[in-house]
Protein backbone atom coordinates (compact mmCIF):
# COMPACT_ATOMS: atom_id res chain seq x y z
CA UNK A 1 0.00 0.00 0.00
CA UNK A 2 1.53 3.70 -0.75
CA UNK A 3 1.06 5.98 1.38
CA UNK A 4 0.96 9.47 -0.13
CA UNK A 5 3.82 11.73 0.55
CA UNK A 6 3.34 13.53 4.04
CA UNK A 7 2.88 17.35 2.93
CA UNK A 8 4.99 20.14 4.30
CA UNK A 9 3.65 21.82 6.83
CA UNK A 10 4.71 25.99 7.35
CA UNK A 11 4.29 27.23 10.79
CA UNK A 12 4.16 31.33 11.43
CA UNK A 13 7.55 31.04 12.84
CA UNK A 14 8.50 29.82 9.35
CA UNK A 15 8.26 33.55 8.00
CA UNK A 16 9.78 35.24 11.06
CA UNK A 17 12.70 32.58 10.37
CA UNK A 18 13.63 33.50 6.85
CA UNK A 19 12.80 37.36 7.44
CA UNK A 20 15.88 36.69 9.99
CA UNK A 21 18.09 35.05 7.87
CA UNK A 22 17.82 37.77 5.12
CA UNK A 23 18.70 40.26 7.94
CA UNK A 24 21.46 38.12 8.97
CA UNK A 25 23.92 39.77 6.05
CA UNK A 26 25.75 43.43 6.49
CA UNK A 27 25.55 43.67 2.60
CA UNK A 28 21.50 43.30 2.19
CA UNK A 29 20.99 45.48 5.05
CA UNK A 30 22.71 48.05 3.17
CA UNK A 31 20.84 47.38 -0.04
CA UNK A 32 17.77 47.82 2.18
CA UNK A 33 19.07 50.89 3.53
CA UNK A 34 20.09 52.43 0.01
CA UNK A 35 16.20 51.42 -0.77
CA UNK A 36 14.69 53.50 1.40
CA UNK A 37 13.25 55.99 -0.78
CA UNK A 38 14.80 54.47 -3.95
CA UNK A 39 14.58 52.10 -6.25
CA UNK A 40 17.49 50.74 -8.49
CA UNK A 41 17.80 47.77 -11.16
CA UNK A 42 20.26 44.68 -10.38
CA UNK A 43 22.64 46.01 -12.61
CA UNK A 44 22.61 49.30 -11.06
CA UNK A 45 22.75 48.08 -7.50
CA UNK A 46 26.02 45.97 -8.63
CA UNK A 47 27.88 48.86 -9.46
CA UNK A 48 26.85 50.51 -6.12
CA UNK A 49 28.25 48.00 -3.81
CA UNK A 50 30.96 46.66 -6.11
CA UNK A 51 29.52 42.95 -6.79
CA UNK A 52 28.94 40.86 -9.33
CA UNK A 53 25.63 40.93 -10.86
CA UNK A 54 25.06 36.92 -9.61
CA UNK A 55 26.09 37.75 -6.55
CA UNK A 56 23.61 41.08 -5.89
CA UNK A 57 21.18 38.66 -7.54
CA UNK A 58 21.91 36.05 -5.24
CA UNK A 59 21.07 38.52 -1.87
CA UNK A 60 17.99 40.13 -4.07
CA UNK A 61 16.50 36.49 -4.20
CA UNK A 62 16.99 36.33 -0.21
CA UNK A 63 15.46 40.16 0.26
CA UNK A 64 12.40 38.85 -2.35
CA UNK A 65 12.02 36.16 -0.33
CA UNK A 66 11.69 37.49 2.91
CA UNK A 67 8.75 39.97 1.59
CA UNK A 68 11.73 42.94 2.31
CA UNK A 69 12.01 44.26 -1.44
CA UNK A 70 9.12 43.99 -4.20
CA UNK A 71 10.33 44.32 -8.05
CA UNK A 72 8.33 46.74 -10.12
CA UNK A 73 8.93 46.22 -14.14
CA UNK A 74 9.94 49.39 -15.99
CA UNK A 75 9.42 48.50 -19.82
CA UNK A 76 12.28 45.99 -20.07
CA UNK A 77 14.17 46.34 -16.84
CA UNK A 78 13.47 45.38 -13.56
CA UNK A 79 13.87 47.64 -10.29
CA UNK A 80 14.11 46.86 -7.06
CA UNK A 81 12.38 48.72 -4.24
CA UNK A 82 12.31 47.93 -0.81
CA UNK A 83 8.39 46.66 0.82
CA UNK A 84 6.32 48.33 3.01
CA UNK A 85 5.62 46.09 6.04
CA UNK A 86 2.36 44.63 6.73
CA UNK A 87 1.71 44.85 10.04
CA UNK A 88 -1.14 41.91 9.92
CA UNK A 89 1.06 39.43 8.60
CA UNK A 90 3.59 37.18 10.97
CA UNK A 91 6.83 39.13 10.99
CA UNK A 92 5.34 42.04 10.21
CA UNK A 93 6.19 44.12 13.28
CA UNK A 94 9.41 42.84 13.53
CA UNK A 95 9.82 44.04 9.81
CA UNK A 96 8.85 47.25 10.40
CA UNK A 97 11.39 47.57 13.45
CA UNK A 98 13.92 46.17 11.12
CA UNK A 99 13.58 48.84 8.48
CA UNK A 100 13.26 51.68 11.67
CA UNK A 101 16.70 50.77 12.67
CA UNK A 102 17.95 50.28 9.48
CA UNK A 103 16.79 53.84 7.85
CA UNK A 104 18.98 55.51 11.32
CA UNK A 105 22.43 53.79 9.84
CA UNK A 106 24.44 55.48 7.41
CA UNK A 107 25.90 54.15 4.34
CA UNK A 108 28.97 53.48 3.96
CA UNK A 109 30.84 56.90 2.19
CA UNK A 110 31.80 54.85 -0.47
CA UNK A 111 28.24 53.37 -1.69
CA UNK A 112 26.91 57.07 -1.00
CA UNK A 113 29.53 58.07 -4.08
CA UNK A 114 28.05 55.44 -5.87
CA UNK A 115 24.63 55.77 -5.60
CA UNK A 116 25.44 59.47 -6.64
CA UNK A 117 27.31 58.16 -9.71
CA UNK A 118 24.24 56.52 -10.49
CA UNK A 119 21.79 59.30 -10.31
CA UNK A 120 24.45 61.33 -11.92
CA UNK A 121 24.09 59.06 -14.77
CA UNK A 122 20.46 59.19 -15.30
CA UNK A 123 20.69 62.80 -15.02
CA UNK A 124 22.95 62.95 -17.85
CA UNK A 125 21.34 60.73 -20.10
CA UNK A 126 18.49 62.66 -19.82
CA UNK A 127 19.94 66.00 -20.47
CA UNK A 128 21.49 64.68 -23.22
CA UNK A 129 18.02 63.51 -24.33
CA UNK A 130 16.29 67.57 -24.07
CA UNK A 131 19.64 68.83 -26.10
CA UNK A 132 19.15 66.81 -28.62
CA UNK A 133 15.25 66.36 -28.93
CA UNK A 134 13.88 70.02 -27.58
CA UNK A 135 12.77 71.10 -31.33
CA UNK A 136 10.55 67.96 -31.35
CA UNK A 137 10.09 66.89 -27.76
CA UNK A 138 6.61 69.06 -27.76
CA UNK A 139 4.98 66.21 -30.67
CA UNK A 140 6.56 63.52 -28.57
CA UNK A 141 5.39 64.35 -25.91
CA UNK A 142 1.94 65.04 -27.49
CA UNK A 143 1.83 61.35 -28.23
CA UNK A 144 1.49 60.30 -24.31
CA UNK A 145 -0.13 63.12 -22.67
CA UNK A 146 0.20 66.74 -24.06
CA UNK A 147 -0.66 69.76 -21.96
CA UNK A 148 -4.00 70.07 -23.67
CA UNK A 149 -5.02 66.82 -22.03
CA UNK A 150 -4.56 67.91 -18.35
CA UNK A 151 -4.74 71.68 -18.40
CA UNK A 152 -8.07 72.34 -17.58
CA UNK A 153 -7.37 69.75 -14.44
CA UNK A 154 -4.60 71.22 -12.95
CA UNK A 155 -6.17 74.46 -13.72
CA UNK A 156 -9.23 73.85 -11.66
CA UNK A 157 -7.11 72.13 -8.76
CA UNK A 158 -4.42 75.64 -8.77
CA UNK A 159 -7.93 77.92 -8.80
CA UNK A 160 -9.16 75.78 -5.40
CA UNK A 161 -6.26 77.17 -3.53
CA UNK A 162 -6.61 79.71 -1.23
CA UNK A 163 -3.92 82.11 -2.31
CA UNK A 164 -2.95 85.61 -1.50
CA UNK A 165 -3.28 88.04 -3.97
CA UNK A 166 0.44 88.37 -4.07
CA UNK A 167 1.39 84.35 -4.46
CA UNK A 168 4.75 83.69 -6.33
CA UNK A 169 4.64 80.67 -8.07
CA UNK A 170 8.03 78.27 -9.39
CA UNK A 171 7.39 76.18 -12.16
CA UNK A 172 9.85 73.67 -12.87
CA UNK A 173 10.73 72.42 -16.38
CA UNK A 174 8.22 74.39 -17.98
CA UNK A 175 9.10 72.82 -21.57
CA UNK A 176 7.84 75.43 -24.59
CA UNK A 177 6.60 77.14 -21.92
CA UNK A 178 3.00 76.66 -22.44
CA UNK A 179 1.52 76.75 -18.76
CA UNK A 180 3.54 80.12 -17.94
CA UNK A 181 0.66 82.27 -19.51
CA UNK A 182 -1.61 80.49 -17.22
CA UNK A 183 0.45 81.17 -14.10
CA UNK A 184 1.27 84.63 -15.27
CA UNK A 185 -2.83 85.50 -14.72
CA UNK A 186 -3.15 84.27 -11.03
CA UNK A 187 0.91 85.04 -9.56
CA UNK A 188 2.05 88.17 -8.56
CA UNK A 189 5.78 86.70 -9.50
CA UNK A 190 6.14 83.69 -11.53
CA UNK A 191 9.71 81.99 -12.31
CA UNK A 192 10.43 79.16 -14.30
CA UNK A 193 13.58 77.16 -13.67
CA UNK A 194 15.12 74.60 -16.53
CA UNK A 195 17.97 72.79 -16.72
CA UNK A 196 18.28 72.50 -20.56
CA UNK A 197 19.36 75.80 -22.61
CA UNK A 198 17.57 74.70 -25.60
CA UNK A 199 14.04 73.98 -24.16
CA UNK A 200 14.46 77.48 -21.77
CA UNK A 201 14.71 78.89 -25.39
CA UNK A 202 11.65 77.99 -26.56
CA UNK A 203 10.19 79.05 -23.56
CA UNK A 204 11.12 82.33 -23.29
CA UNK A 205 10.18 82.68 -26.90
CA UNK A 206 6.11 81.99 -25.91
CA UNK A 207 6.37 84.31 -23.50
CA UNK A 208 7.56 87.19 -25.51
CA UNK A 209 4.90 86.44 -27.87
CA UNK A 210 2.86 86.80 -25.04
CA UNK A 211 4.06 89.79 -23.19
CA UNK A 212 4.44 88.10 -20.27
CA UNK A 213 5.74 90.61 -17.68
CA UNK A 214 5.74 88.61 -14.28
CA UNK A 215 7.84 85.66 -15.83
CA UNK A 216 11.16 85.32 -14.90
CA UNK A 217 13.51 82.10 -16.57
CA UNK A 218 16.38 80.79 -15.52
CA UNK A 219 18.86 78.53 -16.34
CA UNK A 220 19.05 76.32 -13.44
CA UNK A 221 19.11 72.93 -11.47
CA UNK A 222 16.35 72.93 -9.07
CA UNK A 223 17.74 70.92 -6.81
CA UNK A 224 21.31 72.31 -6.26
CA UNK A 225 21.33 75.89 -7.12
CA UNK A 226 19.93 78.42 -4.87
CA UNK A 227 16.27 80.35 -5.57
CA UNK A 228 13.71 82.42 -3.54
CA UNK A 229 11.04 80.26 -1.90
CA UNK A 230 7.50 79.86 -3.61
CA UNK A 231 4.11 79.76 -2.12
CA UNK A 232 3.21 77.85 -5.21
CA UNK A 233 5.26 75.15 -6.90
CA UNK A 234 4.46 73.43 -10.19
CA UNK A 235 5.76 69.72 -11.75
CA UNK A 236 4.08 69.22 -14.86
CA UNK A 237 5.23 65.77 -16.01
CA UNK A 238 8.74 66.83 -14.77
CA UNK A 239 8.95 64.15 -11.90
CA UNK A 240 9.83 61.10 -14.08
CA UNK A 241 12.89 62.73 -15.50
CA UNK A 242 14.33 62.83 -12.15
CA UNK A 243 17.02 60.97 -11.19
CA UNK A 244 15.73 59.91 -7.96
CA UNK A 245 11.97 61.27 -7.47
CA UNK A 246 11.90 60.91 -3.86
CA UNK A 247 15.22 62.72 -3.26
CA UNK A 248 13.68 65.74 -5.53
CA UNK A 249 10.40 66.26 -3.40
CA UNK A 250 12.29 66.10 -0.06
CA UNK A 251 14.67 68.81 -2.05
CA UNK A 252 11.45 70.78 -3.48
CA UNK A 253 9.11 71.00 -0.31
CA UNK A 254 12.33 73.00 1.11
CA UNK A 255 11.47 75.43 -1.66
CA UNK A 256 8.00 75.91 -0.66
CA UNK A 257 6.94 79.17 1.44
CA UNK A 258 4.96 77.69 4.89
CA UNK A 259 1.58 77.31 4.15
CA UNK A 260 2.46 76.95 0.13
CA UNK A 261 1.02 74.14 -2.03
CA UNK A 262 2.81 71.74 -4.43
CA UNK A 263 1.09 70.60 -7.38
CA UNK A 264 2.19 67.33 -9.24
CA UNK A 265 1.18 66.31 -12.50
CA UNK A 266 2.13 63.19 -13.62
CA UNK A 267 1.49 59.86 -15.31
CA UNK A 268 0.00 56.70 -13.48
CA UNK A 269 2.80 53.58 -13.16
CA UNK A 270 2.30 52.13 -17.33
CA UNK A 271 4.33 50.03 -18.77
CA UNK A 272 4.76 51.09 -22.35
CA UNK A 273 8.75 51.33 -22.73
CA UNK A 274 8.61 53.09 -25.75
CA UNK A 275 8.17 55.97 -23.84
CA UNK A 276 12.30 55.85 -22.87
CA UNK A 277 12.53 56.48 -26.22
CA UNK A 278 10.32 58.94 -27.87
CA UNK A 279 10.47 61.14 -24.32
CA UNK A 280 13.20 60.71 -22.40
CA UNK A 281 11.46 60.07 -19.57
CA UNK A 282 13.65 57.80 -16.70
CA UNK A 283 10.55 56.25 -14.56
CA UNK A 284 7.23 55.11 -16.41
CA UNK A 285 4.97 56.78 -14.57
CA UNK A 286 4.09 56.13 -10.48
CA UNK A 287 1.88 54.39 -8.53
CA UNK A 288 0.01 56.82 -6.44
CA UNK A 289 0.74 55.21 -2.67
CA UNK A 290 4.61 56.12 -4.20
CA UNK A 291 3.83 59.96 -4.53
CA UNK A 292 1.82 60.44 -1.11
CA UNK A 293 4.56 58.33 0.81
CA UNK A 294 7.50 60.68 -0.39
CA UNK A 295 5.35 63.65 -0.12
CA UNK A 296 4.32 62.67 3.48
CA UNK A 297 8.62 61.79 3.77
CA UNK A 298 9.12 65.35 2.50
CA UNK A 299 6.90 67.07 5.33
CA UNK A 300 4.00 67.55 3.30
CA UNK A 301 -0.03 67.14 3.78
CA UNK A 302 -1.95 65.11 0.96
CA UNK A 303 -4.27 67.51 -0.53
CA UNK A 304 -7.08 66.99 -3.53
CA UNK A 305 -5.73 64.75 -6.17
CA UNK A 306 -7.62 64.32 -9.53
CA UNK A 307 -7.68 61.60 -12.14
CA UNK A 308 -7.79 61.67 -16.16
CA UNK A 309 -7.89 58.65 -18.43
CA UNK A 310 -6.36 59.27 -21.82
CA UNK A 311 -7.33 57.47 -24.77
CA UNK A 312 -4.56 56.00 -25.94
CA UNK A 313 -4.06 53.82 -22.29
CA UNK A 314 -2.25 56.29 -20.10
CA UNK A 315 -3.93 57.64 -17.01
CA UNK A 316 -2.78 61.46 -15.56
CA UNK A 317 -2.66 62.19 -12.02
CA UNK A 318 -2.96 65.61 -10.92
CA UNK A 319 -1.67 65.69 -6.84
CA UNK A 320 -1.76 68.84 -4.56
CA UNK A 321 0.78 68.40 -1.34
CA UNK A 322 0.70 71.38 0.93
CA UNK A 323 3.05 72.63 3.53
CA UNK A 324 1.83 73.02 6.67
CA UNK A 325 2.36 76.96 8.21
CA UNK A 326 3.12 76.39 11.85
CA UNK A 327 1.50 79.79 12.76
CA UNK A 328 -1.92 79.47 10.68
CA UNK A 329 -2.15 75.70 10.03
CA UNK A 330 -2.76 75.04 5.91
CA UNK A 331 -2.78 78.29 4.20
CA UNK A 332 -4.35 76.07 0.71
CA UNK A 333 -7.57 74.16 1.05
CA UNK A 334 -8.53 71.29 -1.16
CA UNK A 335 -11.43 71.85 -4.07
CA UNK A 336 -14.31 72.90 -2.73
């Protein structure tokens, strides 16, 4: 007589036993660490800590899993970012402890360098991308989701606000400059900041065409070089040409006046690579639980946040963050 095969059998302690043993390893506790409010692909992460791409693979297998990192697919590449911890699940409160100690260690000085090299070379290739694509970059990015598509939403969100009458507003990347005529009628001050000569040029030729005498441009990096505070800032599918988003809204919300509102326009997470190509664009969209985490990381209060589908498959998110005034609470209110 056969007896059938006795069944494994996985106990809760089974979970809180492998979460362990991927926390037993300096490395992966620095690849969590580096994941914090990142997310990198294998090949990427190899060349931060100076391993072979088996060998990072190896330790991401472990992190996977232990239910520490989740993999999100980004047209033909995978990145890695690390989980958020489910409480409700066995090992989840030790997880969450984990990554609490974890986030108060430093890296190393030598993976810091590298992760920099990294961002520094996403930020190149996607200058390079606006030098050599700004006379055309407008029909590209027409393709996905021009300005005509989402105006009128991010138009009614900014209108919501409760602004002063003399409100400054920063737009970043303002491409051909088609949303400065719009800020020009409701800020006292507007200035627009880009990091690529050619597209500033186009911009500053729409608004001489439009007599725009409130605009300032400037040929800047938002991030590093120094500007006046705003009580309004503006990301009009800038976000995904960032380097490292998260790192960018901690950076912006520093920019914001107390009280002041950030307004995000971007694409929902997609997966249509070809995007890389025709825009330059470095992430493929975001999931939306992405944007309010690093906005909540950054110091800032979810606001209203409006959807748009788009006919050809891609969906727009329109997110207001505000930044709370420690004197008068929330200076901007959400749509009425």
């Amino acid at each position: 007589m056969n007896l059938p095969a006795p069944q494994p059998r996985f106990e809760p302690a089974d979970s809180l036993a492998v979460l362990c043993k991927a926390a037993g390893d300096p490395l992966r506790l620095n690849v969590l660490r580096a994941l914090a409010n990142d997310s990198f692909g294998v090949l990427e992460l190899a060349q931060i800590f100076a391993i072979g791409q088996s060998g990072i693979s190896h330790h991401l297998k472990v992190l996977a899993q232990a239910g520490l990192v989740a993999t999100r697919r980004e047209g033909n590449a995978i990145f890695y970012r690390r989980a958020l911890a489910s409480l409700d699940q066995p090992g989840g409160t030790l997880q969450g402890a984990l990554l609490g100690e974890i986030d108060m260690l430093p890296l190393p000085a030598e993976v810091q360098a590298r992760i920099a090299a990294v961002h520094a070379q996403r930020a190149a290739a996607s200058q390079e991308f606006f030098a050599r694509m700004a006379a055309s970059f407008q029909a590209q990015q027409d393709l996905i989701a021009g300005l005509a598509q989402y105006r009128d939403s991010v138009l009614a969100l900014l209108d919501s606000l409760n602004l002063p009458a003399n409100a400054t507003a920063l737009e970043v990347g303002p491409g051909d400059g088609g949303f400065l005529p719009d800020l020009a009628q409701r800020f006292a001050q507007v200035r627009a900041l880009d990091n690529s000569p050619a597209m500033l040029e186009l911009a500053q030729a729409r608004c001489l065409q439009a007599g725009l005498s409130n605009v300032s441009l400037h040929l800047a990096d938002a991030l590093s070089d120094e500007y006046p505070a705003a009580d309004c800032l503006v990301l009009n599918m800038v976000l995904h040409h960032f380097a490292a988003p998260a790192d960018a809204l901690q950076q912006l919300a520093q920019r914001l006046c107390p009280g002041g509102s950030l307004l995000i326009t971007e694409l929902c997470s997609h997966n249509q690579s070809w995007a890389r190509q025709a825009c330059g664009d470095l992430w493929l969209g975001f999931e939306q639980d992405d944007l309010t985490r690093w906005a909540l990381a950054a110091g800032l209060v979810s606001g209203e946040s409006l959807y748009v589908g788009l006919r050809n498959g891609f969906q727009i998110q329109v997110r207001h963050f505000a930044k709370p005034d420690e004197h008068h609470g929330l200076r901007a209110l959400t749509l009425r």
